[in-house]
Protein backbone atom coordinates (compact mmCIF):
# COMPACT_ATOMS: atom_id res chain seq x y z
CA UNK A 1 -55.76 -75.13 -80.19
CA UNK A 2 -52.27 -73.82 -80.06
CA UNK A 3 -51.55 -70.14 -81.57
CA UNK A 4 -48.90 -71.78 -84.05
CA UNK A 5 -51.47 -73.57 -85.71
CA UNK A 6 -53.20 -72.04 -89.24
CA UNK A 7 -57.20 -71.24 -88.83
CA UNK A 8 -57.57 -74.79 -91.29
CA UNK A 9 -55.62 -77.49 -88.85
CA UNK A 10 -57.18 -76.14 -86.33
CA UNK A 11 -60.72 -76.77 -87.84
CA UNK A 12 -59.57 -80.11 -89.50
CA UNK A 13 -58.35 -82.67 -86.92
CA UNK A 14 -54.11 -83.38 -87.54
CA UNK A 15 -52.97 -87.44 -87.55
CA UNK A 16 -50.90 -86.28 -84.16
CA UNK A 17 -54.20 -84.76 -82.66
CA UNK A 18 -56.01 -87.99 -83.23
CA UNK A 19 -53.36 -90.38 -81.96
CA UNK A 20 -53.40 -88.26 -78.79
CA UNK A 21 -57.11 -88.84 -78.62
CA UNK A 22 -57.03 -92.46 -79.09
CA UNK A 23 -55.03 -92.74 -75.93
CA UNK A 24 -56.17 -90.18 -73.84
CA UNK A 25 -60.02 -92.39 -74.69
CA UNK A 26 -58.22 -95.76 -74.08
CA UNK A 27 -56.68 -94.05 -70.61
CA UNK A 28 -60.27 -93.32 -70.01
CA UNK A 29 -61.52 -97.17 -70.53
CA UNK A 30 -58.86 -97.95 -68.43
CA UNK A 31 -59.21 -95.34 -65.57
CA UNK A 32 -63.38 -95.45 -65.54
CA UNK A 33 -63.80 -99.34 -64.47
CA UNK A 34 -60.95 -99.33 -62.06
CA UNK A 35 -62.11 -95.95 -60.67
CA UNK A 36 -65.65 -97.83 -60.41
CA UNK A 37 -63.92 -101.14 -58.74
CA UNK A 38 -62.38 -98.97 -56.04
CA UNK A 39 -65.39 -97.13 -55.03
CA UNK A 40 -67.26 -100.64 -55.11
CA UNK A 41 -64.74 -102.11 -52.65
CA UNK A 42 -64.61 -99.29 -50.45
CA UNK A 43 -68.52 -99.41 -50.61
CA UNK A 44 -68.45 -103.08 -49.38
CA UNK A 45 -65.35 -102.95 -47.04
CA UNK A 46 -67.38 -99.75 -44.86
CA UNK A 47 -70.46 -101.44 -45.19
CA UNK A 48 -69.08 -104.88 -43.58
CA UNK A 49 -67.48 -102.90 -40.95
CA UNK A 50 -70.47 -101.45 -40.03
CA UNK A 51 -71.90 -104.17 -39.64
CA UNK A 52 -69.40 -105.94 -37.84
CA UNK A 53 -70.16 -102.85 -35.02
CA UNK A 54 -73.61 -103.27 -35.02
CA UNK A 55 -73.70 -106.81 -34.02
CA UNK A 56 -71.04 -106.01 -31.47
């Protein structure tokens, strides 16, 4: 935590703190499943390609 803050808000966690939290967790939820999607369709798109070669 940030030097400004007193020994007690630093062990007890502020309104701002939390509100921060909440969206850095929803930014999470959002970032995880398309980060997941992504690697899925790369998976598929190399994997088709390959494919595609060895029939050739």
């Amino acid at each position: 935590c940030s030097a400004n803050w007193s020994g007690t808000q630093c062990e007890r966690p502020a309104p701002k703190s939390s509100k921060s939290d909440n969206i850095s967790t929803r930014s999470i939820a959002i970032i995880v499943p398309l980060v997941l999607l992504v690697t899925l369709i790369t998976t598929l798109v190399i994997g088709l390609f390959l494919c595609k070669r060895k029939r050739r």
